[in-house]
PDB file of N, CA and C in Angstrom:
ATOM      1  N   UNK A   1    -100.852 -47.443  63.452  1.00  0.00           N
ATOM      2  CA  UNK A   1    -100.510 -46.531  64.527  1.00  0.00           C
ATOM      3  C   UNK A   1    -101.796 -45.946  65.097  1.00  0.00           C
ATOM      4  N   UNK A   2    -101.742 -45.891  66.395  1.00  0.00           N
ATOM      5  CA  UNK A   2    -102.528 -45.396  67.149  1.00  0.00           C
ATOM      6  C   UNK A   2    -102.903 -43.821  67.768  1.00  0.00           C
ATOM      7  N   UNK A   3    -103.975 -43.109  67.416  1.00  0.00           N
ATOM      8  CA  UNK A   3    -103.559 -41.832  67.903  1.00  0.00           C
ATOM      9  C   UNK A   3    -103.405 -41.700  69.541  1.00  0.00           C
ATOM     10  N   UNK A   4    -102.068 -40.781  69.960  1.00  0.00           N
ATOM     11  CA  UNK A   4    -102.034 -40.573  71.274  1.00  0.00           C
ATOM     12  C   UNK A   4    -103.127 -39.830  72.025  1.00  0.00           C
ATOM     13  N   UNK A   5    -103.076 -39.807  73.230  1.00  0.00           N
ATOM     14  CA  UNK A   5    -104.562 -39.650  73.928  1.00  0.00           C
ATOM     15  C   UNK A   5    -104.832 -38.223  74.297  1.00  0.00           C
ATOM     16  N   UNK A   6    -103.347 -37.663  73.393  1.00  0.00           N
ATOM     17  CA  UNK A   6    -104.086 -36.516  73.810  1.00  0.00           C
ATOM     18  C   UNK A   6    -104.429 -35.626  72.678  1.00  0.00           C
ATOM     19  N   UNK A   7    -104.410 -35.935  71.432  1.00  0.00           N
ATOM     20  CA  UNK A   7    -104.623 -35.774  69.917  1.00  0.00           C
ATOM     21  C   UNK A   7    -106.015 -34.988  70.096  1.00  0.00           C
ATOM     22  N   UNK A   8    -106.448 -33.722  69.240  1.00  0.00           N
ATOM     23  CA  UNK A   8    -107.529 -32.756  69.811  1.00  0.00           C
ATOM     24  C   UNK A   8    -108.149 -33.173  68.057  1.00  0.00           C
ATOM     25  N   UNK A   9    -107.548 -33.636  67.195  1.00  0.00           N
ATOM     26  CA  UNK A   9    -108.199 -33.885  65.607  1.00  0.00           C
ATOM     27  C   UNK A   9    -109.269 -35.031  65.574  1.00  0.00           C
ATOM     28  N   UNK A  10    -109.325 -35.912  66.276  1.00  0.00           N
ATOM     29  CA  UNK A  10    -110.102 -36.857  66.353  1.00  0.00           C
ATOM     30  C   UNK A  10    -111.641 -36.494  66.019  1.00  0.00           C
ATOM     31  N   UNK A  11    -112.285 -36.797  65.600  1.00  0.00           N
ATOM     32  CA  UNK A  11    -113.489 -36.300  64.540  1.00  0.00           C
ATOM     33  C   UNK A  11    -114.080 -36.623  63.427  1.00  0.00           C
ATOM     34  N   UNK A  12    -115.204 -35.796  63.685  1.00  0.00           N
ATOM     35  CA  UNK A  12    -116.091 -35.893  61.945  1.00  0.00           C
ATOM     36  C   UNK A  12    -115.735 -33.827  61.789  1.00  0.00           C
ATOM     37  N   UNK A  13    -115.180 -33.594  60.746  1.00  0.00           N
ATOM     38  CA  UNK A  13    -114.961 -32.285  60.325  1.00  0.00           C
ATOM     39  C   UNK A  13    -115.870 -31.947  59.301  1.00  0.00           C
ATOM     40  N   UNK A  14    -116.624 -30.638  58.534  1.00  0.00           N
ATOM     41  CA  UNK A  14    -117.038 -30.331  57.385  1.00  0.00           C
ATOM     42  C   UNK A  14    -116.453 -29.548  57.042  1.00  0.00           C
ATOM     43  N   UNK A  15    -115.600 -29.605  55.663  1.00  0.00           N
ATOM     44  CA  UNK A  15    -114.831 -29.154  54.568  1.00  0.00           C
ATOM     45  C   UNK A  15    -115.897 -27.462  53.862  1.00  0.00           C
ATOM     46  N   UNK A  16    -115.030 -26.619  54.515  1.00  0.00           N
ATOM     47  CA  UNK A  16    -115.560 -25.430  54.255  1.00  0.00           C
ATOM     48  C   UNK A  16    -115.707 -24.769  53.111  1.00  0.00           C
ATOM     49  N   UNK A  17    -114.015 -24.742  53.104  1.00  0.00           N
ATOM     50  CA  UNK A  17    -113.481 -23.530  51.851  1.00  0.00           C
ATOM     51  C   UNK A  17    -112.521 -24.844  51.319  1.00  0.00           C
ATOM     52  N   UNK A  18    -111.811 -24.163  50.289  1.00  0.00           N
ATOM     53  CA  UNK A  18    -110.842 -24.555  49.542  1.00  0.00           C
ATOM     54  C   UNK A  18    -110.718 -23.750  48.676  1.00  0.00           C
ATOM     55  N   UNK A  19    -109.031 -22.810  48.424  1.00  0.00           N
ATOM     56  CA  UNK A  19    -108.572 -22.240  47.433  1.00  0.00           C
ATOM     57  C   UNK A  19    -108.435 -22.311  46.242  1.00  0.00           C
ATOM     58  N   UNK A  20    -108.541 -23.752  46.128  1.00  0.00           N
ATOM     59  CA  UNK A  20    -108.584 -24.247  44.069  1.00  0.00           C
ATOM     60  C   UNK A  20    -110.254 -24.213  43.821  1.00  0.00           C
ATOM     61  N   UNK A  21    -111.320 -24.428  44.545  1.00  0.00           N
ATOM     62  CA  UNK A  21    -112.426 -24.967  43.977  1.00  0.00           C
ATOM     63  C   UNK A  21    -113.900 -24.190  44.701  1.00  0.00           C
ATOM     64  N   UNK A  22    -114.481 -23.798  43.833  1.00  0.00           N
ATOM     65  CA  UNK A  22    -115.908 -23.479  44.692  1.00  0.00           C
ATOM     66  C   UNK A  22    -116.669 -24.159  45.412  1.00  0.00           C
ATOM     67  N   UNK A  23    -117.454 -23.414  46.459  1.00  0.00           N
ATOM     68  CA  UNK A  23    -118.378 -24.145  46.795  1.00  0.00           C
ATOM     69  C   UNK A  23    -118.982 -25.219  46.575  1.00  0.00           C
ATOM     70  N   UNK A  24    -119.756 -25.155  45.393  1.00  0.00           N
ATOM     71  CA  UNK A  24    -120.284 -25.976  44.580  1.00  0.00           C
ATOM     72  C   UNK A  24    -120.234 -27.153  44.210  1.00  0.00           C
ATOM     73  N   UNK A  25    -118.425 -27.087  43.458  1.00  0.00           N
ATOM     74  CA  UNK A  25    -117.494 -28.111  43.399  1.00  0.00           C
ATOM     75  C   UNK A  25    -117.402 -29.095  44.249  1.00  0.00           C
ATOM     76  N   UNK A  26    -116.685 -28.368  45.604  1.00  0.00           N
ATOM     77  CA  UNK A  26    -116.557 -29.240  46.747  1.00  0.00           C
ATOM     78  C   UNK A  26    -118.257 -30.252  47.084  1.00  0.00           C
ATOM     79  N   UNK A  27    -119.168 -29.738  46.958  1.00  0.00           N
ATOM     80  CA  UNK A  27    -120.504 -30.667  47.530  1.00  0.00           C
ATOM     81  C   UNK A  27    -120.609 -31.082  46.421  1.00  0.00           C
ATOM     82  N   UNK A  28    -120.393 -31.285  44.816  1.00  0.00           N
ATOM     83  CA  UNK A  28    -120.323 -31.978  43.798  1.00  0.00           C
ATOM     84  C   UNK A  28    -121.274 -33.710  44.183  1.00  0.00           C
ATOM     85  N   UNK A  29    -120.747 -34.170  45.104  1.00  0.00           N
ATOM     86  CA  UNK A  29    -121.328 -35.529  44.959  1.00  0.00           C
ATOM     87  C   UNK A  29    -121.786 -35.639  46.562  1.00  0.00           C
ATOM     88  N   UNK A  30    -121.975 -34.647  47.374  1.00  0.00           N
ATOM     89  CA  UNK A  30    -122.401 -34.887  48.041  1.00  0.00           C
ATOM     90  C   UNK A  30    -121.639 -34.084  49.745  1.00  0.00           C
ATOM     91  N   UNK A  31    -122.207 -34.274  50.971  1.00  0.00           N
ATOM     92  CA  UNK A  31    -121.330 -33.437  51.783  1.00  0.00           C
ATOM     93  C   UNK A  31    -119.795 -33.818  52.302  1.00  0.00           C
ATOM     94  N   UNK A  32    -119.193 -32.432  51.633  1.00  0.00           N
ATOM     95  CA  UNK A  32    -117.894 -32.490  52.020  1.00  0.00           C
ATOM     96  C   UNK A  32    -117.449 -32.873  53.414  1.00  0.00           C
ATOM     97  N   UNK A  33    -116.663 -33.946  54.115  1.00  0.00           N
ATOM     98  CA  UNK A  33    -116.422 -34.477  55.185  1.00  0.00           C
ATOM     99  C   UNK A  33    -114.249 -34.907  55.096  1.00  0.00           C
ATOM    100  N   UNK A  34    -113.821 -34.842  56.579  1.00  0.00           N
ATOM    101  CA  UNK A  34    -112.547 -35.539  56.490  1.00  0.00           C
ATOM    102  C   UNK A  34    -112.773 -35.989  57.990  1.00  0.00           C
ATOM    103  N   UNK A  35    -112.885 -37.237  58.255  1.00  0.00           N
ATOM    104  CA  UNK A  35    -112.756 -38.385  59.118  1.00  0.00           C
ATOM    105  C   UNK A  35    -111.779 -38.302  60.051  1.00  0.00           C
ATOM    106  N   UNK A  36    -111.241 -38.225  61.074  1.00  0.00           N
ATOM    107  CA  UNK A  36    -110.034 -38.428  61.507  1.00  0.00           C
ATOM    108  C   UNK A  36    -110.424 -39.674  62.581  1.00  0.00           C
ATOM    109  N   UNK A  37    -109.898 -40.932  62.507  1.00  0.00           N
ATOM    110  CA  UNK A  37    -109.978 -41.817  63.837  1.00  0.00           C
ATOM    111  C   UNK A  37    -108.912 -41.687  64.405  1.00  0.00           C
ATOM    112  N   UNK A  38    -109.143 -42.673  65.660  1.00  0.00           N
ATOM    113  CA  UNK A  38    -108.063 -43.076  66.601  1.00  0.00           C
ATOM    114  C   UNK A  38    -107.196 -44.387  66.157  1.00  0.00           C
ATOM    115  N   UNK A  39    -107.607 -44.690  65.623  1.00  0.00           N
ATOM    116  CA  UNK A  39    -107.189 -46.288  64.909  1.00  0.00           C
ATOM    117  C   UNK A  39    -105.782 -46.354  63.130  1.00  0.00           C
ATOM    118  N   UNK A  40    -105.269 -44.862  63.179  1.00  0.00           N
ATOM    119  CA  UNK A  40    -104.879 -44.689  61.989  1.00  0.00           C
ATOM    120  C   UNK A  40    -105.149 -44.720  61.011  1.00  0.00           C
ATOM    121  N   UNK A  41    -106.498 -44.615  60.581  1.00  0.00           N
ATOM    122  CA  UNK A  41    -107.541 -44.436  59.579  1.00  0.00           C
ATOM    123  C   UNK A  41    -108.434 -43.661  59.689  1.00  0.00           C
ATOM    124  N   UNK A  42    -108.826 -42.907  58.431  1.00  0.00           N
ATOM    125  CA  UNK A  42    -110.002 -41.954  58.222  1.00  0.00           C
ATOM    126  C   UNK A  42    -110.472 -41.847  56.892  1.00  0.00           C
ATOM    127  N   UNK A  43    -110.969 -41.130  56.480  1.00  0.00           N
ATOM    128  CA  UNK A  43    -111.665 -40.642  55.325  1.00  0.00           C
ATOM    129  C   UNK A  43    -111.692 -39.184  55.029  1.00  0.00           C
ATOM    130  N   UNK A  44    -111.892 -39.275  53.701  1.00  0.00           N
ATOM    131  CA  UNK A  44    -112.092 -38.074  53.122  1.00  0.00           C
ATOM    132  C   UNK A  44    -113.255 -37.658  51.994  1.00  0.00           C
ATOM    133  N   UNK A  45    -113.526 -36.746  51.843  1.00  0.00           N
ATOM    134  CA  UNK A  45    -114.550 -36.449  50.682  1.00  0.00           C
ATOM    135  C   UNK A  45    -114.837 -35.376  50.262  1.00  0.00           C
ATOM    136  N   UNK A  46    -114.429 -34.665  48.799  1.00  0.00           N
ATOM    137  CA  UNK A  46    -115.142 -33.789  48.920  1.00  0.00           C
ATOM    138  C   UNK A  46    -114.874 -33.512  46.901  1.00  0.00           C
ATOM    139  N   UNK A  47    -116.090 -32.911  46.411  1.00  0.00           N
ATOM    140  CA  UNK A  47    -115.839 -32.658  44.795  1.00  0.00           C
ATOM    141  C   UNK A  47    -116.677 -33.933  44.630  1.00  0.00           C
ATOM    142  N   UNK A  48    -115.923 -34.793  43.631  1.00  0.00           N
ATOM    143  CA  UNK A  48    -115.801 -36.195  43.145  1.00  0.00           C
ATOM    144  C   UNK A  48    -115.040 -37.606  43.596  1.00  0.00           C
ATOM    145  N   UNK A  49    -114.247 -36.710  44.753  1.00  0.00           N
ATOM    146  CA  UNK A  49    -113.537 -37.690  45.272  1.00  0.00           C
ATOM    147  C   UNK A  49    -113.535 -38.200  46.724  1.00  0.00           C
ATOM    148  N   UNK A  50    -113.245 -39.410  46.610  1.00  0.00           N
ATOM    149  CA  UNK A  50    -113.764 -40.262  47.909  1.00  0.00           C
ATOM    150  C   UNK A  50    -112.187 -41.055  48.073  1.00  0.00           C
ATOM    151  N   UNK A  51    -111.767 -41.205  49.365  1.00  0.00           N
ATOM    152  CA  UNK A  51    -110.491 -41.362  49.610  1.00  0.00           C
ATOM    153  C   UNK A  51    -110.554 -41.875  50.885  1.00  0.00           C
ATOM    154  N   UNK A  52    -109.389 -42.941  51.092  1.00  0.00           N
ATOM    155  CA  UNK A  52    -109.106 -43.532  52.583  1.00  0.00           C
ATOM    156  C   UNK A  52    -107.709 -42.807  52.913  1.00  0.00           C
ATOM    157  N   UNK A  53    -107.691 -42.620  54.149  1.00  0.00           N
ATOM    158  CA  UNK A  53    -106.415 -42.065  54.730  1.00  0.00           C
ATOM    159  C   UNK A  53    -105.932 -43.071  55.465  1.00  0.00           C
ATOM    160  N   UNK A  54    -104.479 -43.269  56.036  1.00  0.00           N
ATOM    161  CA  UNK A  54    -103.355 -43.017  56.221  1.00  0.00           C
ATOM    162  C   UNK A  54    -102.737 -42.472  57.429  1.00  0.00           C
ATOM    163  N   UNK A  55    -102.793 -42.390  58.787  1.00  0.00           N
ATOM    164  CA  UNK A  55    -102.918 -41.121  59.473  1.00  0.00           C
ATOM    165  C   UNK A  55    -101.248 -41.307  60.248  1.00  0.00           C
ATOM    166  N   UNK A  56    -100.415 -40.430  60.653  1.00  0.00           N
ATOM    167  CA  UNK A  56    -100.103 -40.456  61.695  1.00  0.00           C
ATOM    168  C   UNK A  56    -100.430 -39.031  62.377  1.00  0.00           C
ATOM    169  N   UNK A  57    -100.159 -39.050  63.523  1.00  0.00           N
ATOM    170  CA  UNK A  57    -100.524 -38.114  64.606  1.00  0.00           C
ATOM    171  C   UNK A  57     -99.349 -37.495  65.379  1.00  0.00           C
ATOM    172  N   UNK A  58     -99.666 -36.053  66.363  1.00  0.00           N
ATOM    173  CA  UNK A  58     -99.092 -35.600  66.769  1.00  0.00           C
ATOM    174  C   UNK A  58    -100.543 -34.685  67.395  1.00  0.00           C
ATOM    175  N   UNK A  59    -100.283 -34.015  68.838  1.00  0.00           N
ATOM    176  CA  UNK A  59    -101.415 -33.542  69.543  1.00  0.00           C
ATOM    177  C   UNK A  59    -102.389 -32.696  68.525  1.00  0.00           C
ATOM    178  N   UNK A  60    -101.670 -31.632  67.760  1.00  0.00           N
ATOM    179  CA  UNK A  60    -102.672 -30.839  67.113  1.00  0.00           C
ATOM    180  C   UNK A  60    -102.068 -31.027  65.321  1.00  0.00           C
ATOM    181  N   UNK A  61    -101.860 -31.728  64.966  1.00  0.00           N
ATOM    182  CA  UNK A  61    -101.674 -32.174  63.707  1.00  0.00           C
ATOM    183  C   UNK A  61    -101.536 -33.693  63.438  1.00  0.00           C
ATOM    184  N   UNK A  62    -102.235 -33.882  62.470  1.00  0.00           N
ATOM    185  CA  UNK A  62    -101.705 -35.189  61.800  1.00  0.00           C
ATOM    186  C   UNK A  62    -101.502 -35.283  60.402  1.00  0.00           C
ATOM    187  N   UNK A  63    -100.482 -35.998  59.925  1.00  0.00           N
ATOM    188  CA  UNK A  63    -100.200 -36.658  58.132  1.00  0.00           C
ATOM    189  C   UNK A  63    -100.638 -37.628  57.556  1.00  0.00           C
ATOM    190  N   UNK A  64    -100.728 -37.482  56.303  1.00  0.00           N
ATOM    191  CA  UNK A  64    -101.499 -38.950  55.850  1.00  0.00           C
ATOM    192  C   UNK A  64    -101.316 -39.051  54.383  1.00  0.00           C
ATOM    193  N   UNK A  65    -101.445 -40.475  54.100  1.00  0.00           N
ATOM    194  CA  UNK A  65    -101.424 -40.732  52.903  1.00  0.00           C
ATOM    195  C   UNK A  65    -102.282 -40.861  52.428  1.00  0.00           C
ATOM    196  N   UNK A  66    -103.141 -40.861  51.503  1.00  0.00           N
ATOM    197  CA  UNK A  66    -104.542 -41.003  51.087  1.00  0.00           C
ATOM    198  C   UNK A  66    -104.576 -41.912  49.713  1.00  0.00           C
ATOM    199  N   UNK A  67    -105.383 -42.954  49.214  1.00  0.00           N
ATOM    200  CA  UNK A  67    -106.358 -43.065  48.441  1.00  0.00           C
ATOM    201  C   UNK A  67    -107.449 -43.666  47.800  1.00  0.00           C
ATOM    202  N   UNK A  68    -107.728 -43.282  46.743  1.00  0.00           N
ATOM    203  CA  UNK A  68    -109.441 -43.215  46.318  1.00  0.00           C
ATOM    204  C   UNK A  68    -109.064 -43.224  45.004  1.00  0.00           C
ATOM    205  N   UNK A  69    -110.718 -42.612  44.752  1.00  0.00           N
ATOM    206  CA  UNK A  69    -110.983 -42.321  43.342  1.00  0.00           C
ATOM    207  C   UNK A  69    -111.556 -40.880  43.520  1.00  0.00           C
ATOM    208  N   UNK A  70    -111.028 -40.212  42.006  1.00  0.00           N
ATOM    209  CA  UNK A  70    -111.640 -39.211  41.763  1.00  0.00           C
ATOM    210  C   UNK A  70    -112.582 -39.038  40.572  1.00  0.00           C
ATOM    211  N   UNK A  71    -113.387 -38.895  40.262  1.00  0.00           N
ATOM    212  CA  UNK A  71    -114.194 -38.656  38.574  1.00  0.00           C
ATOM    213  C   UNK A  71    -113.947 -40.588  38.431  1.00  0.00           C
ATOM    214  N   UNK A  72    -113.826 -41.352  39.237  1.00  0.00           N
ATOM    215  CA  UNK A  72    -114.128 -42.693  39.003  1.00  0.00           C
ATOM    216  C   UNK A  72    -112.802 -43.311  38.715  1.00  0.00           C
ATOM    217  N   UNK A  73    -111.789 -42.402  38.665  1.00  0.00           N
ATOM    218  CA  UNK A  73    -110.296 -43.130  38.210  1.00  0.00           C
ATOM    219  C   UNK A  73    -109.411 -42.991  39.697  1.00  0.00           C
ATOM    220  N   UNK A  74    -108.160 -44.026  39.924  1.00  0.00           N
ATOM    221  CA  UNK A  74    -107.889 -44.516  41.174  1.00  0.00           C
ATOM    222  C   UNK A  74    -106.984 -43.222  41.350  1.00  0.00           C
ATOM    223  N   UNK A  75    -106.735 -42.545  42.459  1.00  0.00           N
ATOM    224  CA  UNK A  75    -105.795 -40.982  42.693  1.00  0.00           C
ATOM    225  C   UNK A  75    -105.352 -41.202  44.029  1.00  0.00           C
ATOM    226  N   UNK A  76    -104.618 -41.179  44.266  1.00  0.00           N
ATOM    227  CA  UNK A  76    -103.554 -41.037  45.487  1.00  0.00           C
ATOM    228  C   UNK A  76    -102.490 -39.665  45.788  1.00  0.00           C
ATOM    229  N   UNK A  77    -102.567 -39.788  46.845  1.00  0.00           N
ATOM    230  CA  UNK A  77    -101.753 -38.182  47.482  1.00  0.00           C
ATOM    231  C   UNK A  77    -101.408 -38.711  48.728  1.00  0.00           C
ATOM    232  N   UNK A  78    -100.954 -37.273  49.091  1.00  0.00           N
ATOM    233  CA  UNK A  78    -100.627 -36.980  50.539  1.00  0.00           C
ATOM    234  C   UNK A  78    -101.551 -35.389  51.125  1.00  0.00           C
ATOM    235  N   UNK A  79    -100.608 -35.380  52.417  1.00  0.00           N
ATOM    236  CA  UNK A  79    -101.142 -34.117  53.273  1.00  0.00           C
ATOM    237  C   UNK A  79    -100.980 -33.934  54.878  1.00  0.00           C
ATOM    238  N   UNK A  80    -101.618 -33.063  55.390  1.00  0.00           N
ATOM    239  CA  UNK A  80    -101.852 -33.229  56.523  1.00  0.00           C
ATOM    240  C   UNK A  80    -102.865 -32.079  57.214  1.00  0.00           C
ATOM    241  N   UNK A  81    -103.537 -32.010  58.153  1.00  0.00           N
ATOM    242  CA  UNK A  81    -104.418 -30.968  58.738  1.00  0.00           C
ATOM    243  C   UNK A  81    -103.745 -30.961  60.424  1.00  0.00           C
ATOM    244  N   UNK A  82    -103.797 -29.422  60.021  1.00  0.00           N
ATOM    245  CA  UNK A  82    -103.253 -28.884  61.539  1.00  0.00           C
ATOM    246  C   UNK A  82    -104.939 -27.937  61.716  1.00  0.00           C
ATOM    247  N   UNK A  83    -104.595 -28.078  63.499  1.00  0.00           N
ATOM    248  CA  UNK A  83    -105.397 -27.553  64.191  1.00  0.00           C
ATOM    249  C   UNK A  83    -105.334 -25.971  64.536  1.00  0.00           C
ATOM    250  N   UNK A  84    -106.105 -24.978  64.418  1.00  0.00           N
ATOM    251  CA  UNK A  84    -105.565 -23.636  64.265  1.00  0.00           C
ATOM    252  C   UNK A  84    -106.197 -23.095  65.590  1.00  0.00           C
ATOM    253  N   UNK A  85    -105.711 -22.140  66.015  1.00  0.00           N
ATOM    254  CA  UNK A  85    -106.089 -21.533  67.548  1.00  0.00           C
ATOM    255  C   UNK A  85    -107.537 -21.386  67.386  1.00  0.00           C
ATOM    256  N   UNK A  86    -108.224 -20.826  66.453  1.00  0.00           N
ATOM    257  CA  UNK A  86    -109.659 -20.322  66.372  1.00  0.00           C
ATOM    258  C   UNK A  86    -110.410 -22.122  66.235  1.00  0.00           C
ATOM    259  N   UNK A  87    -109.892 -22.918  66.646  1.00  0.00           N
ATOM    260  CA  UNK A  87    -110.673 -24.324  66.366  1.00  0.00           C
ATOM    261  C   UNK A  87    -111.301 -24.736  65.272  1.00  0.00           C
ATOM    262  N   UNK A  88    -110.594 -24.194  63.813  1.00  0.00           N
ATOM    263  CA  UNK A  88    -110.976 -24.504  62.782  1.00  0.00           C
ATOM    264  C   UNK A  88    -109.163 -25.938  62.465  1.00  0.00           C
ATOM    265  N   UNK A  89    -109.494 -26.379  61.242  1.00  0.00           N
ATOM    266  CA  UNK A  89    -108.830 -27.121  60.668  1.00  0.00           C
ATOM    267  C   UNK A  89    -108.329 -27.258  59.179  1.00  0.00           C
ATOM    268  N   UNK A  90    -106.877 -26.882  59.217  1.00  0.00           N
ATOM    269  CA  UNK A  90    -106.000 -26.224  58.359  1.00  0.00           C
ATOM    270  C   UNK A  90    -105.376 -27.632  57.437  1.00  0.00           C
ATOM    271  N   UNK A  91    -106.373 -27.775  56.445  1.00  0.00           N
ATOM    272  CA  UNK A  91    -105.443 -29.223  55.663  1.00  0.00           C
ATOM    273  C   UNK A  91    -105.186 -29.031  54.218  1.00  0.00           C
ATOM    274  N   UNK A  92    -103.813 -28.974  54.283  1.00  0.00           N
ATOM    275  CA  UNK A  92    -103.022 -29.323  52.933  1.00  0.00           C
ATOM    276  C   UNK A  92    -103.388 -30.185  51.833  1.00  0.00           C
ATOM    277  N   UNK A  93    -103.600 -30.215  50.966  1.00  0.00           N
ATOM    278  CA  UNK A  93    -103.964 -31.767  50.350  1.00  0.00           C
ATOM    279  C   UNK A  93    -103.701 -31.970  48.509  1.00  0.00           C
ATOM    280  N   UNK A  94    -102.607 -32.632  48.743  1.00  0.00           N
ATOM    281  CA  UNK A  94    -101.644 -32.707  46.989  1.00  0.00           C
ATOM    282  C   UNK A  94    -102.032 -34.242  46.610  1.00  0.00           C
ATOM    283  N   UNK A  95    -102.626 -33.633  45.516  1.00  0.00           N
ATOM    284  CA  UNK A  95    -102.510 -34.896  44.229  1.00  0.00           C
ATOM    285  C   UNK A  95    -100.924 -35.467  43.644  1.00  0.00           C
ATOM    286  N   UNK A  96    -100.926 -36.782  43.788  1.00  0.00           N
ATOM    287  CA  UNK A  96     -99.738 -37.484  43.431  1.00  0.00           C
ATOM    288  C   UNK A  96     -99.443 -36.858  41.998  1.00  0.00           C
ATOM    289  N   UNK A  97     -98.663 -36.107  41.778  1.00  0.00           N
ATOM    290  CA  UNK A  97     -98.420 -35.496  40.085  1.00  0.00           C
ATOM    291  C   UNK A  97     -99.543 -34.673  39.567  1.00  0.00           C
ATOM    292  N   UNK A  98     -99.968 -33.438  40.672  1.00  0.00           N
ATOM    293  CA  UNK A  98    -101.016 -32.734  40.195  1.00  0.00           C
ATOM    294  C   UNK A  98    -101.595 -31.660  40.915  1.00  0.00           C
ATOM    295  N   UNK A  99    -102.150 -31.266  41.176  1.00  0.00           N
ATOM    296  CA  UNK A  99    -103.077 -30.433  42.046  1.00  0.00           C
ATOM    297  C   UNK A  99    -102.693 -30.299  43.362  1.00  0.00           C
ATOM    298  N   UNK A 100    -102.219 -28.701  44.193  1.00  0.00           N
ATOM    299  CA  UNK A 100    -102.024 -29.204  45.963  1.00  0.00           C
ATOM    300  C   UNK A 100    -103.036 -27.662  46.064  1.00  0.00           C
ATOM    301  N   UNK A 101    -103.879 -28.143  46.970  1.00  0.00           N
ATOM    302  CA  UNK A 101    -104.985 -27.489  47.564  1.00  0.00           C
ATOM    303  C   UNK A 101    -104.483 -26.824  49.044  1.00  0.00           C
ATOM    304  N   UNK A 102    -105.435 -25.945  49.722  1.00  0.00           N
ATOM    305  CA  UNK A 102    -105.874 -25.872  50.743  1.00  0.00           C
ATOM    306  C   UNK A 102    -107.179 -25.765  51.258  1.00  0.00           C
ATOM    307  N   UNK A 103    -107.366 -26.364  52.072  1.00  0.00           N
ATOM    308  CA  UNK A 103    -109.036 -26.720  52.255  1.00  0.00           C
ATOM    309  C   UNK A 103    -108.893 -26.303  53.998  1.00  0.00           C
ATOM    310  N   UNK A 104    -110.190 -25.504  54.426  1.00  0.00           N
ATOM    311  CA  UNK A 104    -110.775 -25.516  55.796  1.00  0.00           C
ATOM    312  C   UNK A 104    -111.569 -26.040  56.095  1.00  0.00           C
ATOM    313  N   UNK A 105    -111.774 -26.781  56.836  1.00  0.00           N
ATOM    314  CA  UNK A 105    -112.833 -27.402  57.592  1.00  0.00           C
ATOM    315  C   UNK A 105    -113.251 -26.598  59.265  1.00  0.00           C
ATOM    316  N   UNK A 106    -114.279 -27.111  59.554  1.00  0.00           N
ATOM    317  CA  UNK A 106    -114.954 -27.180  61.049  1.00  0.00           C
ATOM    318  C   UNK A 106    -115.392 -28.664  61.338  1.00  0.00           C
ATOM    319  N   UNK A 107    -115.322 -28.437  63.018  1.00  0.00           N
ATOM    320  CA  UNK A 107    -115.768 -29.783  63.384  1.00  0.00           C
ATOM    321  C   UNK A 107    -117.433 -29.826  63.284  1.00  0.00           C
ATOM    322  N   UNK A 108    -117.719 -30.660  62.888  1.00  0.00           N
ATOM    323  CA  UNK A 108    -119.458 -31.348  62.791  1.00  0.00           C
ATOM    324  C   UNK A 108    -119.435 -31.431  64.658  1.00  0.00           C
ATOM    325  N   UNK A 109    -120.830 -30.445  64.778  1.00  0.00           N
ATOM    326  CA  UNK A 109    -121.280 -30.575  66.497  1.00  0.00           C
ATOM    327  C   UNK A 109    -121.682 -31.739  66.778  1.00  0.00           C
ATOM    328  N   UNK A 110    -122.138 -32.587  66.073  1.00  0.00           N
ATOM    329  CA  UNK A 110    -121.999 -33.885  66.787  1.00  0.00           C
ATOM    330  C   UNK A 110    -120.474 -34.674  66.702  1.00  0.00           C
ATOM    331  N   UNK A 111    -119.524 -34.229  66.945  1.00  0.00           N
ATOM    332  CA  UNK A 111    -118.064 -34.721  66.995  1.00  0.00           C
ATOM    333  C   UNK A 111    -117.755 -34.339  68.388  1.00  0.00           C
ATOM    334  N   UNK A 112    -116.646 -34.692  68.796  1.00  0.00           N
ATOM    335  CA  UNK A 112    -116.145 -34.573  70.177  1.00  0.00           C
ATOM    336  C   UNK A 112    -114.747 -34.882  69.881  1.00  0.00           C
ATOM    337  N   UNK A 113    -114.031 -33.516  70.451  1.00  0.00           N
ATOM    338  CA  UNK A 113    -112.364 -34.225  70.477  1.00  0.00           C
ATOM    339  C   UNK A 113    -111.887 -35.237  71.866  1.00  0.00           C
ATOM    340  N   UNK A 114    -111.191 -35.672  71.533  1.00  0.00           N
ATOM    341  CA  UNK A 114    -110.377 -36.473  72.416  1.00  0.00           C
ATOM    342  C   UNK A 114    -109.631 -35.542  73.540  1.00  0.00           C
TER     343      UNK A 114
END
């Protein structure tokens, strides 16, 4: 699936906050990022874990399935990130039988929405 053209998530985001995990945590292996393409695929990253998404779309939200590895073992979830009036980015993000987060991001200034 294709994102529609008028979808405002399209981006490179950096993963701010998150309610389960510190700072720290989150840059663990490196900078926290969530991908969003136009093509129904993106990425994710942040802690130990590295993950492919899943996307569908809607103008200021999209859902997704995600997965990766975390700590080197294979982890799969779901989620989704909505777009919030202040132009930050509001994403949900549950471990298949485990852990459901909330994480903020901002868009990376070299990104451009659609």
């Amino acid at each position: 699936m294709s994102a529609p053209m008028n979808c405002r998530l399209i981006g490179q985001w950096r993963i701010v906050e998150a309610d389960l995990w510190e700072r720290d945590h989150l840059d663990l292996c490196g900078p926290t990022e969530i991908s969003i393409q136009a093509d129904g695929h993106g990425q994710i990253a942040f802690g130990a874990l590295q993950a492919g998404l899943d996307l569908q779309y809607s103008r200021s939200m999209v859902f997704f399935r995600w997965h990766g590895f975390d700590e080197m073992d294979e982890s799969t979830g779901e989620g989704d990130a909505e777009l919030l009036d202040e132009g930050t980015l509001e994403i949900s993000f549950t471990f298949n039988g485990g852990d459901e987060a909330t994480l903020k991001a901002i868009r990376l200034t070299s990104s451009t929405p659609c």
